[in-house]
Protein backbone atom coordinates (compact mmCIF):
# COMPACT_ATOMS: atom_id res chain seq x y z
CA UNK A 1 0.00 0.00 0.00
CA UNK A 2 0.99 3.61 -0.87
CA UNK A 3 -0.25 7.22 -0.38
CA UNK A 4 0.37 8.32 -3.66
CA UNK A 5 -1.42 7.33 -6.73
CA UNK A 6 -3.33 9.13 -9.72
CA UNK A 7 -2.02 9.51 -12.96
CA UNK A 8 0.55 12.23 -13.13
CA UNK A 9 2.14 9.74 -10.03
CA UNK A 10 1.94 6.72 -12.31
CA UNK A 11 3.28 8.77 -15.00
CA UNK A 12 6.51 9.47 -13.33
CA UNK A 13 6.57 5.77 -11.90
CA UNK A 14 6.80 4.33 -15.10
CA UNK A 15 9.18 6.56 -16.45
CA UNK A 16 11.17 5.74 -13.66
CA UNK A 17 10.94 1.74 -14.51
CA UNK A 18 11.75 2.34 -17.87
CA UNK A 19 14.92 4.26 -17.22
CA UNK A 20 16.40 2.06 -14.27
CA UNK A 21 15.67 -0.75 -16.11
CA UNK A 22 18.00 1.18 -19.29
CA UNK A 23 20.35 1.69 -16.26
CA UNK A 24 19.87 -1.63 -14.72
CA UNK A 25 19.52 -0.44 -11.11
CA UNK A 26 18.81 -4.16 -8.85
CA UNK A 27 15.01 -3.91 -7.89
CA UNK A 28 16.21 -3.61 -3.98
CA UNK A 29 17.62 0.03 -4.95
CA UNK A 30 14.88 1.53 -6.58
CA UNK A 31 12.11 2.15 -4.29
CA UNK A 32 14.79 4.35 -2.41
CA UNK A 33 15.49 6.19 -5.48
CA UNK A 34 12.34 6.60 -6.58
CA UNK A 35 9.54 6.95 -3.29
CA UNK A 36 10.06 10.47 -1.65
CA UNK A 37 11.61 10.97 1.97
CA UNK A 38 9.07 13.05 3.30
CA UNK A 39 5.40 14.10 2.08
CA UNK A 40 3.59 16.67 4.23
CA UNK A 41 -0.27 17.32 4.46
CA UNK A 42 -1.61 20.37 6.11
CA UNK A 43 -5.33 21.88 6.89
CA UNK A 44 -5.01 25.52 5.99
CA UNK A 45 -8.04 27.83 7.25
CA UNK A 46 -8.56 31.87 6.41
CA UNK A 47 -11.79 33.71 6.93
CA UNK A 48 -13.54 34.66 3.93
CA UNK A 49 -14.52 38.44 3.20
CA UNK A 50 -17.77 37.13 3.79
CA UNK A 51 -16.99 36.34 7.29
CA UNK A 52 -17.11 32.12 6.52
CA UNK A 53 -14.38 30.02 7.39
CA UNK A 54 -13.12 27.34 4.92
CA UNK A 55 -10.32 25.27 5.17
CA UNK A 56 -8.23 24.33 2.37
CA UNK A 57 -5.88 21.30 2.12
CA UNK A 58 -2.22 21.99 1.41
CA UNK A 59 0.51 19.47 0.62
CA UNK A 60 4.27 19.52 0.26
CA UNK A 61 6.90 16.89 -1.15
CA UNK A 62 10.43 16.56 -0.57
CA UNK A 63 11.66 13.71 -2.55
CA UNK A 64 15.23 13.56 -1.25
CA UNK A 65 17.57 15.65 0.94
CA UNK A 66 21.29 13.49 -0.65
CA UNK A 67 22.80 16.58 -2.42
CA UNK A 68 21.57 19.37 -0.47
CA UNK A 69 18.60 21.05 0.63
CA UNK A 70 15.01 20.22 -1.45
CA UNK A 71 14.04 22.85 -3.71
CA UNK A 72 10.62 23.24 -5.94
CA UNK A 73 7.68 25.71 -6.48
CA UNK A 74 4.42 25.84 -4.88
CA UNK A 75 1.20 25.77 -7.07
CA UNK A 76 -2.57 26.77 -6.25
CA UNK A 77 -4.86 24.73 -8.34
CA UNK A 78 -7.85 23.41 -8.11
CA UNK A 79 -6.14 19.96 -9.15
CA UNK A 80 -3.25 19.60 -6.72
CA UNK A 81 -3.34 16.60 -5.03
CA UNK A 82 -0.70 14.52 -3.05
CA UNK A 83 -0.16 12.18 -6.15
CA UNK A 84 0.46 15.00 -8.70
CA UNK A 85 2.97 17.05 -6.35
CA UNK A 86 4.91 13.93 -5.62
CA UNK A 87 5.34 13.70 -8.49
CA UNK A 88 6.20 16.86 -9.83
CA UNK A 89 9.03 16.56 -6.69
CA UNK A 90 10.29 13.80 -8.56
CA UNK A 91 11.17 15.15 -11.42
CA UNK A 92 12.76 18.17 -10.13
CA UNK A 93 15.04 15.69 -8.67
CA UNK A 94 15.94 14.42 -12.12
CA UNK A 95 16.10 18.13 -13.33
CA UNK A 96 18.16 19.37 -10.34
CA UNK A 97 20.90 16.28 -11.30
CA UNK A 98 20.98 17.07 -14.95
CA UNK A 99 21.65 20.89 -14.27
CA UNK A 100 24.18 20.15 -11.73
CA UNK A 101 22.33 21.67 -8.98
CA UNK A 102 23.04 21.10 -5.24
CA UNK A 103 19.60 20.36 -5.07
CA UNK A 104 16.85 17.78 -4.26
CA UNK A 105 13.62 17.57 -5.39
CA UNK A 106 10.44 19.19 -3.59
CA UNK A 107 7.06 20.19 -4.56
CA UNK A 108 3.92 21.50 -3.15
CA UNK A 109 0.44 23.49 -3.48
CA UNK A 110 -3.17 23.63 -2.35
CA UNK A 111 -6.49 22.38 -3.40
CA UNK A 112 -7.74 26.07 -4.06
CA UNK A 113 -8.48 28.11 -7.76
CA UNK A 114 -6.92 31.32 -6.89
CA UNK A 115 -9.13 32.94 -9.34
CA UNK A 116 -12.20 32.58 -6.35
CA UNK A 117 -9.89 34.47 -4.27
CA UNK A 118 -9.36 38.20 -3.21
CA UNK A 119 -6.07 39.71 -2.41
CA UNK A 120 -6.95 39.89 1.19
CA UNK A 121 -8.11 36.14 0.86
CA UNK A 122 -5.12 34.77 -1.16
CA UNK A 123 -2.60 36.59 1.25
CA UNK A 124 -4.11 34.96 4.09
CA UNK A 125 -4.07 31.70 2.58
CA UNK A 126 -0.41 32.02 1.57
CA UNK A 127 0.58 33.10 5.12
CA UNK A 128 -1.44 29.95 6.58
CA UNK A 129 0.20 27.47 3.95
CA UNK A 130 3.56 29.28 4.92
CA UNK A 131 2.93 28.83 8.74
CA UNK A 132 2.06 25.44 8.95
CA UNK A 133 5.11 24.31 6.57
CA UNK A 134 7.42 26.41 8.73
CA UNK A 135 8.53 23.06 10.97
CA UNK A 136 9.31 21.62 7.64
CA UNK A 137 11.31 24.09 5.32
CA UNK A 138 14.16 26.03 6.03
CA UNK A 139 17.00 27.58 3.48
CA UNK A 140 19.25 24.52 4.31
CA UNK A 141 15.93 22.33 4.09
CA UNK A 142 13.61 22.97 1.68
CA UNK A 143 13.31 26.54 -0.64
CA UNK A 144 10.07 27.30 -2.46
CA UNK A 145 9.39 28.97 -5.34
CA UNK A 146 6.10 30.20 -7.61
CA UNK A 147 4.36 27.64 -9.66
CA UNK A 148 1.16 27.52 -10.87
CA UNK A 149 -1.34 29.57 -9.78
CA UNK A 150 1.39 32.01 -7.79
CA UNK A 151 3.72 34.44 -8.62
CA UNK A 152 6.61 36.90 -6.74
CA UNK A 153 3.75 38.57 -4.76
CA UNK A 154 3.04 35.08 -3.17
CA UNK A 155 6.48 34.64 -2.26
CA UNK A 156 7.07 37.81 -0.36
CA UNK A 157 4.34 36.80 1.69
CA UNK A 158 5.94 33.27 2.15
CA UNK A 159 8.98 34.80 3.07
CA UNK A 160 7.85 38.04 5.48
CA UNK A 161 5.59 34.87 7.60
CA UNK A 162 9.20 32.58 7.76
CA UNK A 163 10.81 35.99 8.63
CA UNK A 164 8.65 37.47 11.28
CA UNK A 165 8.30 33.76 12.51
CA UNK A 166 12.58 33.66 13.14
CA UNK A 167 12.61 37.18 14.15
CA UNK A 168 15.23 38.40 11.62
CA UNK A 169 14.78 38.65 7.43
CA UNK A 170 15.43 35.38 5.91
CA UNK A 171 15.34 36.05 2.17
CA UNK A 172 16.85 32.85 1.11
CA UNK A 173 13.73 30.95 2.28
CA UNK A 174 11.87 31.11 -1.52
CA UNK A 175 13.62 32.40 -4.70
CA UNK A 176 11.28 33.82 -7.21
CA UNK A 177 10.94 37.05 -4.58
CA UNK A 178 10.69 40.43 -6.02
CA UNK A 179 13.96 42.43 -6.76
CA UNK A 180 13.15 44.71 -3.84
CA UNK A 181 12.85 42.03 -1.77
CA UNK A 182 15.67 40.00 -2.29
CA UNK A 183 14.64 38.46 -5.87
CA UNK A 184 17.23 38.30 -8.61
CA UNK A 185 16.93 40.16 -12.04
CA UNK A 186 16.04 37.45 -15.31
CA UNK A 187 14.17 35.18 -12.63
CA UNK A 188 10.72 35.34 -14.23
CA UNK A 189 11.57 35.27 -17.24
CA UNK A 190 14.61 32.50 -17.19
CA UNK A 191 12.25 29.20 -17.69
CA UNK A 192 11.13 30.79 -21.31
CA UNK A 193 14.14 32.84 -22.68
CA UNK A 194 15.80 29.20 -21.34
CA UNK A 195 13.58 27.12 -23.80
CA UNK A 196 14.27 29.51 -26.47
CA UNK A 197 17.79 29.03 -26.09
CA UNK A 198 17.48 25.09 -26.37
CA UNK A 199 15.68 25.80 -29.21
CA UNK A 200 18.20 27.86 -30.83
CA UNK A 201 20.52 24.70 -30.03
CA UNK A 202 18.63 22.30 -31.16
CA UNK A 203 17.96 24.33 -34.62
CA UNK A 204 22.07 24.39 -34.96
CA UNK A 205 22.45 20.62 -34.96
CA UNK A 206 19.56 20.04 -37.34
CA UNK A 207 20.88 22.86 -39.94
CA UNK A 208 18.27 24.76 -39.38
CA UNK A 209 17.40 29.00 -38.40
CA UNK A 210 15.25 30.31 -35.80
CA UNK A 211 14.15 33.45 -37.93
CA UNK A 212 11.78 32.63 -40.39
CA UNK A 213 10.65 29.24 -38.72
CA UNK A 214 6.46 28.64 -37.49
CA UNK A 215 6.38 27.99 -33.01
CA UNK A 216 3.13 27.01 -32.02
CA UNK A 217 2.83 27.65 -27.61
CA UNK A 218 0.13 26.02 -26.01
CA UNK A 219 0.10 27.54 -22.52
CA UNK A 220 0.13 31.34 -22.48
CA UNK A 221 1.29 31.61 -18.77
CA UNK A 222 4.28 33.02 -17.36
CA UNK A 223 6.33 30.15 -19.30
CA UNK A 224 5.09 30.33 -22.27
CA UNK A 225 3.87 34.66 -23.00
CA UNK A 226 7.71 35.12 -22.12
CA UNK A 227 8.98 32.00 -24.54
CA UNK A 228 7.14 33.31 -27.44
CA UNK A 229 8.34 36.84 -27.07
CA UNK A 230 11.76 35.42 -26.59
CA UNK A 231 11.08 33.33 -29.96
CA UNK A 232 9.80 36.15 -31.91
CA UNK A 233 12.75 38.26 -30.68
CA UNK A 234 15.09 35.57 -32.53
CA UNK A 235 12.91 36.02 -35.79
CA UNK A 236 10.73 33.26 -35.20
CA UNK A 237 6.94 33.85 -36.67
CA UNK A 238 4.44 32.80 -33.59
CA UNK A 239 1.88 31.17 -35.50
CA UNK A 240 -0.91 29.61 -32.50
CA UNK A 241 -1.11 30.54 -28.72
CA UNK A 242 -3.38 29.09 -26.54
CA UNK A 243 -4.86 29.58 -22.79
CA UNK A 244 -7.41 27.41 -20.57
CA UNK A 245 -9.88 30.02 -22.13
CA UNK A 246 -9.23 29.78 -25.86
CA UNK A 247 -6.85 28.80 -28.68
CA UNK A 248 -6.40 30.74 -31.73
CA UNK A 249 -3.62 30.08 -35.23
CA UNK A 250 -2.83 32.00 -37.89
CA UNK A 251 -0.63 31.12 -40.44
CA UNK A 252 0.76 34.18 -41.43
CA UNK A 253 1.83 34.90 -37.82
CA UNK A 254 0.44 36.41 -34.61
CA UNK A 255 0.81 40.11 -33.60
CA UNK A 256 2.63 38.96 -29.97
CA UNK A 257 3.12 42.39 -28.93
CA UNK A 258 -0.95 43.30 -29.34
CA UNK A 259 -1.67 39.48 -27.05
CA UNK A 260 0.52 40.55 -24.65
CA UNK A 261 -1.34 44.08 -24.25
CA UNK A 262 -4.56 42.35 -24.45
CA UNK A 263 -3.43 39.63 -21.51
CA UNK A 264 -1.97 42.61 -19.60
CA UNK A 265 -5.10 44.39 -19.88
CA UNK A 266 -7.72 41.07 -19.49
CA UNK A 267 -6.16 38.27 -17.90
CA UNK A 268 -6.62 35.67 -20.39
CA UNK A 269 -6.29 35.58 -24.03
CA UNK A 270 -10.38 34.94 -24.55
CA UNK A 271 -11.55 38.55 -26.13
CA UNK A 272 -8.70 38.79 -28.56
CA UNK A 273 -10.07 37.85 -31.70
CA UNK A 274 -12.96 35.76 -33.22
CA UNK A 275 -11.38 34.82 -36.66
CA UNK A 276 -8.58 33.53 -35.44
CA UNK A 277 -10.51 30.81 -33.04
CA UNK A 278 -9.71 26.79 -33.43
CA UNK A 279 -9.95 23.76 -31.02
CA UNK A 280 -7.27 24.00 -28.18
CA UNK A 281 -7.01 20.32 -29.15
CA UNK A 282 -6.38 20.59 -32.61
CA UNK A 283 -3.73 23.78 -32.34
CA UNK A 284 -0.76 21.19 -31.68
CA UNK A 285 -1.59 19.25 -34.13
CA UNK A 286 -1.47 22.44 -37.39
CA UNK A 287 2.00 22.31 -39.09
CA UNK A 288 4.85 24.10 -37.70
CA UNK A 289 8.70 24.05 -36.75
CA UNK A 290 8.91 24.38 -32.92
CA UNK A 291 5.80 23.29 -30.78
CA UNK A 292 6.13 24.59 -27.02
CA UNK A 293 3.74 22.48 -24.65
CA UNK A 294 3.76 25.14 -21.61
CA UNK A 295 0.43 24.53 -20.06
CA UNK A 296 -0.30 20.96 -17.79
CA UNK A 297 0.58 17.39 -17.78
CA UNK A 298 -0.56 14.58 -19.96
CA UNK A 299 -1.09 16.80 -23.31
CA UNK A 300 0.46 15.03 -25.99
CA UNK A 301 -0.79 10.88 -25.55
CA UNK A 302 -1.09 8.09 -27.76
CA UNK A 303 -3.79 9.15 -29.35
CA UNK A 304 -2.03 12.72 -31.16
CA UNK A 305 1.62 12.00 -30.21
CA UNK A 306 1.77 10.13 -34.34
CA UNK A 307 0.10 13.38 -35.67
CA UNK A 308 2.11 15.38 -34.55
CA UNK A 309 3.69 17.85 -37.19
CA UNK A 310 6.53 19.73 -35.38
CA UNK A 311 9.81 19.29 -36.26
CA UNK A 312 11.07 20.22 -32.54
CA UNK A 313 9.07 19.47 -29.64
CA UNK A 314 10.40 21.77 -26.43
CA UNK A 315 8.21 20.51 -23.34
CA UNK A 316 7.79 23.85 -21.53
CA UNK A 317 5.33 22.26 -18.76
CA UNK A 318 6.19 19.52 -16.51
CA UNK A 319 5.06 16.15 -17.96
CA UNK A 320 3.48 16.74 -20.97
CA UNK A 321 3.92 13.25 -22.98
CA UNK A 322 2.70 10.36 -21.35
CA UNK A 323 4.69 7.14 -21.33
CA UNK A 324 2.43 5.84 -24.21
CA UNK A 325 3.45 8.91 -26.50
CA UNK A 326 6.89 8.56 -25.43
CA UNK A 327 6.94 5.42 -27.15
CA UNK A 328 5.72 7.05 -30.35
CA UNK A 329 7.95 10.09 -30.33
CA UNK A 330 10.94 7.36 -30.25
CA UNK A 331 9.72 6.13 -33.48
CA UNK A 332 9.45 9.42 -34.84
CA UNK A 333 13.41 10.32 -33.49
CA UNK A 334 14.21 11.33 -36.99
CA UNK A 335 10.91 13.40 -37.77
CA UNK A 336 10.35 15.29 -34.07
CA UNK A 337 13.76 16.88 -32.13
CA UNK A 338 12.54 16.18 -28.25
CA UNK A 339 14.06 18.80 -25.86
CA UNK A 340 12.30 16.42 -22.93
CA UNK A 341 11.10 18.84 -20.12
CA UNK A 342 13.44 17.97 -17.49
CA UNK A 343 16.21 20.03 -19.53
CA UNK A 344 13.80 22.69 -21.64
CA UNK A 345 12.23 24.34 -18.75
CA UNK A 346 15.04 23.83 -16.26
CA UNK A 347 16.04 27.47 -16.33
CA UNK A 348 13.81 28.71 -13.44
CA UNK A 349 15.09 26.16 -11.38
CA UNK A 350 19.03 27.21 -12.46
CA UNK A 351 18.06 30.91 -12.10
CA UNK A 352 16.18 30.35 -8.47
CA UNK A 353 19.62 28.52 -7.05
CA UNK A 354 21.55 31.91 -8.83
CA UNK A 355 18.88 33.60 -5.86
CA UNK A 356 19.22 31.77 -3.00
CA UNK A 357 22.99 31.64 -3.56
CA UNK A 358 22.95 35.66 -3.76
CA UNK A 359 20.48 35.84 -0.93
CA UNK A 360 22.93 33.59 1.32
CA UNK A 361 25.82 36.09 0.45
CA UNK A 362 24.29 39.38 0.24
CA UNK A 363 26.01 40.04 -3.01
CA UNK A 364 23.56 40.49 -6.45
CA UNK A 365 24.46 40.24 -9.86
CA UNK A 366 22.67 41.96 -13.36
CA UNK A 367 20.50 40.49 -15.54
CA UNK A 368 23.55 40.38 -18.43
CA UNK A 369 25.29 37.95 -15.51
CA UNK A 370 22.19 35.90 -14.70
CA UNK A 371 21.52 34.98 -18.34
CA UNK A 372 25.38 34.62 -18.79
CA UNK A 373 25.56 32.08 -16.62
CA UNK A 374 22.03 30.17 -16.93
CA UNK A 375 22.93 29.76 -21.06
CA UNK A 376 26.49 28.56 -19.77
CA UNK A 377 24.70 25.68 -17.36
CA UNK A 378 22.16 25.23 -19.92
CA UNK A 379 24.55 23.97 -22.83
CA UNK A 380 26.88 22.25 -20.71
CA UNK A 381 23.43 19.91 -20.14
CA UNK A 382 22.32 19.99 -23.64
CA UNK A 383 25.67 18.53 -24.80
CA UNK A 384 25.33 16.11 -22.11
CA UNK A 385 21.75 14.74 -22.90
CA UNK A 386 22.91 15.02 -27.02
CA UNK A 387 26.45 12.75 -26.01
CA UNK A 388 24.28 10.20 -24.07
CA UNK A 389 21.70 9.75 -26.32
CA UNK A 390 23.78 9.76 -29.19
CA UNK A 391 26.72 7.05 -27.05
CA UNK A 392 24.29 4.45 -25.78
CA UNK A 393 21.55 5.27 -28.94
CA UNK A 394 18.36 6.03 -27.11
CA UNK A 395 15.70 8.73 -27.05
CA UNK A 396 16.56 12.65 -25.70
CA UNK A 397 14.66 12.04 -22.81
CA UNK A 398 16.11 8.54 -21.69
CA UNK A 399 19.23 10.46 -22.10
CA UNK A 400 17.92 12.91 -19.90
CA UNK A 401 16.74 11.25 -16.92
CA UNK A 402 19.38 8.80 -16.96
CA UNK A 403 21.99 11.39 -16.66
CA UNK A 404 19.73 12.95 -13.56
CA UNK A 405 18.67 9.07 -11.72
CA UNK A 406 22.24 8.60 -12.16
CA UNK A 407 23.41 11.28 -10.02
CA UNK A 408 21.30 10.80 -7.42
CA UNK A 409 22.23 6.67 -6.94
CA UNK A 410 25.93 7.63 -7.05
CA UNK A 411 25.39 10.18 -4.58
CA UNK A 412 22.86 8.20 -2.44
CA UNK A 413 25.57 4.94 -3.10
CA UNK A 414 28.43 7.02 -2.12
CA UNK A 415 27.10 8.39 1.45
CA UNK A 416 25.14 5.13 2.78
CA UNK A 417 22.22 4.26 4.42
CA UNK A 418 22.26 5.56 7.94
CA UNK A 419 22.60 4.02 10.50
């Protein structure tokens, strides 16, 4: 019997399988590789403006503590449940490993829409979370960061409850902070100008250019607005963007600058145009060069993952391609370039250690310095996953989390089991 199920959990379980048995880890080795140390449930109550009381559940993962201190964001979503954020914990161990991070992997969240929410209502309900998690995190312990459904104003109040609980500012408690509060310049951006970047890569090996090629983003969040500006910045035309409220293609390209002022203005990209409507489920599937999955898990499955007409696939979300599609991507190896999503949207996690390692020594660095060194980590990993998969002739994201699961068993290997 286990605690965590569903099918984002099963997801990551059998991706797990499927890589230790590529790396042929003895079955009496994985369970403590794969199950996480410590999984946290919490009731978290707030008055309502109304003057109700509701309690809200709130969960946090830390999947192991071998190479230093857990790190991971913290989403607010209806869906979170205990199965999803352990596994979203366990592939931010993976993606902490392949980046070289002194990291393990944590995640966490609560049942809530934050839509349903005032200010008043959602700052109470971040303090609460933050309260009843403060026995469990720590900057040596376990750092948070935005997700989902939060965002830098979140964090602040994360870390002024942690703060006022220790009696003294403790800014290296979440990254993802404000700059006036500790935060470093590039953060919010760094998970989409860092899947532009891979792009760009990617493009190189196959002989191809950025400028002039079709990018299709499904998920016009933070990840995605900011990885189709960084796209179009490189040339690229932005042909389909899509929300949870609509989808819409065009062909001859997408006036980014004119969604952006809409989303600024509205919220959401429902309202911008009429013509341009088309099935969310059918935008992936229109013809392009790079298509940017930056939304949820479990997107592209068996049933699209052969009609697929991309020619690079950069997972921007966590988990897009089930097992089942994986299997058809790696008969489409020569057709589809995978950047899998443990190395394309790995630069908020590089950029939130560049925080927390300026937080612990009170000494900041630019933008020009942040980006400097996130491209630097990011193509010492790309090279890795491309030398891997092209040595032992497997799939980009075998590569991948091989490279990551490896990490963590030598390290794990090297200090023991205690006592």
């Amino acid at each position: 019997m286990t605690i965590y199920s569903g099918p984002v959990f099963e997801m990551a379980r059998q991706q797990f399988v499927t890589i230790a048995d590529h790396l042929q880890i003895p079955d009496d080795e994985r369970d403590r590789l794969f199950y996480p140390k410590r999984a946290i449930t919490v009731s978290c109550p707030i008055h309502r403006d109304d003057g109700s009381t509701v309690v809200y559940q709130g969960y946090r993962v830390q999947h192991h503590l071998t190479l230093g201190p857990t790190k991971g964001g913290t989403r607010f979503s209806r869906d979170v449940d205990i199965g999803e954020v352990s596994a979203l914990a366990i592939w931010m161990s993976w993606k902490c490993a392949l980046a070289g991070l002194p990291y393990g992997g944590a995640k966490g969240g609560i049942t809530v829409d934050p839509n349903t929410l005032s200010i008043r209502e959602l700052e109470a309900l971040s303090r609460r979370y933050m309260q009843e998690m403060i026995p469990f995190v720590g900057p040596h312990t376990d750092i948070m960061a935005p997700d989902m459904g939060t965002n830098e104003q979140v964090m602040a109040w994360f870390m002024d409850t942690y703060s006022v609980h220790q009696g003294h500012t403790v800014a290296e408690i979440v990254t993802g902070k404000p700059v006036a509060t500790g935060g470093t310049e590039g953060r919010r951006e760094a998970t989409g100008h860092g899947i532009a970047y891979l792009v760009e890569r990617a493009f190189e090996r196959l002989k191809m250019r950025v400028s002039g090629s079709k990018a299709i983003v499904q998920g016009y969040g933070n990840v995605g607005s900011v990885t189709a500006q960084s796209l179009h910045k490189r040339g690229a035309r932005i042909v389909g963007v899509s929300d949870h409220t609509v989808a819409y293609y065009d062909p001859n390209g997408i006036d980014i600058s004119m969604v952006d002022e809409h989303v600024a203005r509205h919220g959401v990209l429902k309202g911008f145009s009429e013509q341009l409507k088309i099935d969310p489920e059918d935008l992936i599937l229109r013809d392009c060069d790079v298509l940017v999955p930056a939304a949820i898990e479990r997107v592209i499955t068996a049933k699209n993952a052969d009609k697929l007409k991309c020619r690079v696939l950069a997972e921007g979300a966590n988990g897009p391609t089930t097992p089942d599609a994986d299997l058809i991507l790696d008969q489409r190896r020569d057709e589809i370039f995978l950047i899998p999503d443990i190395l394309a949207n790995a630069g908020g996690v590089i950029v939130s250690y560049f925080e927390w390692v300026q937080d612990l020594q009170q000494f900041f660095w630019g933008e020009a310095e942040v980006n400097e060194k996130l491209y630097g980590i990011l193509e010492r990993a790309f090279n890795q996953v491309m030398n891997r998969a092209e040595r032992d002739r497997v799939s980009h994201r075998t590569a991948a989390m091989a490279i990551g699961v490896e990490k963590v068993r030598n390290a794990k290997r090297t200090r023991g089991l205690f006592p």
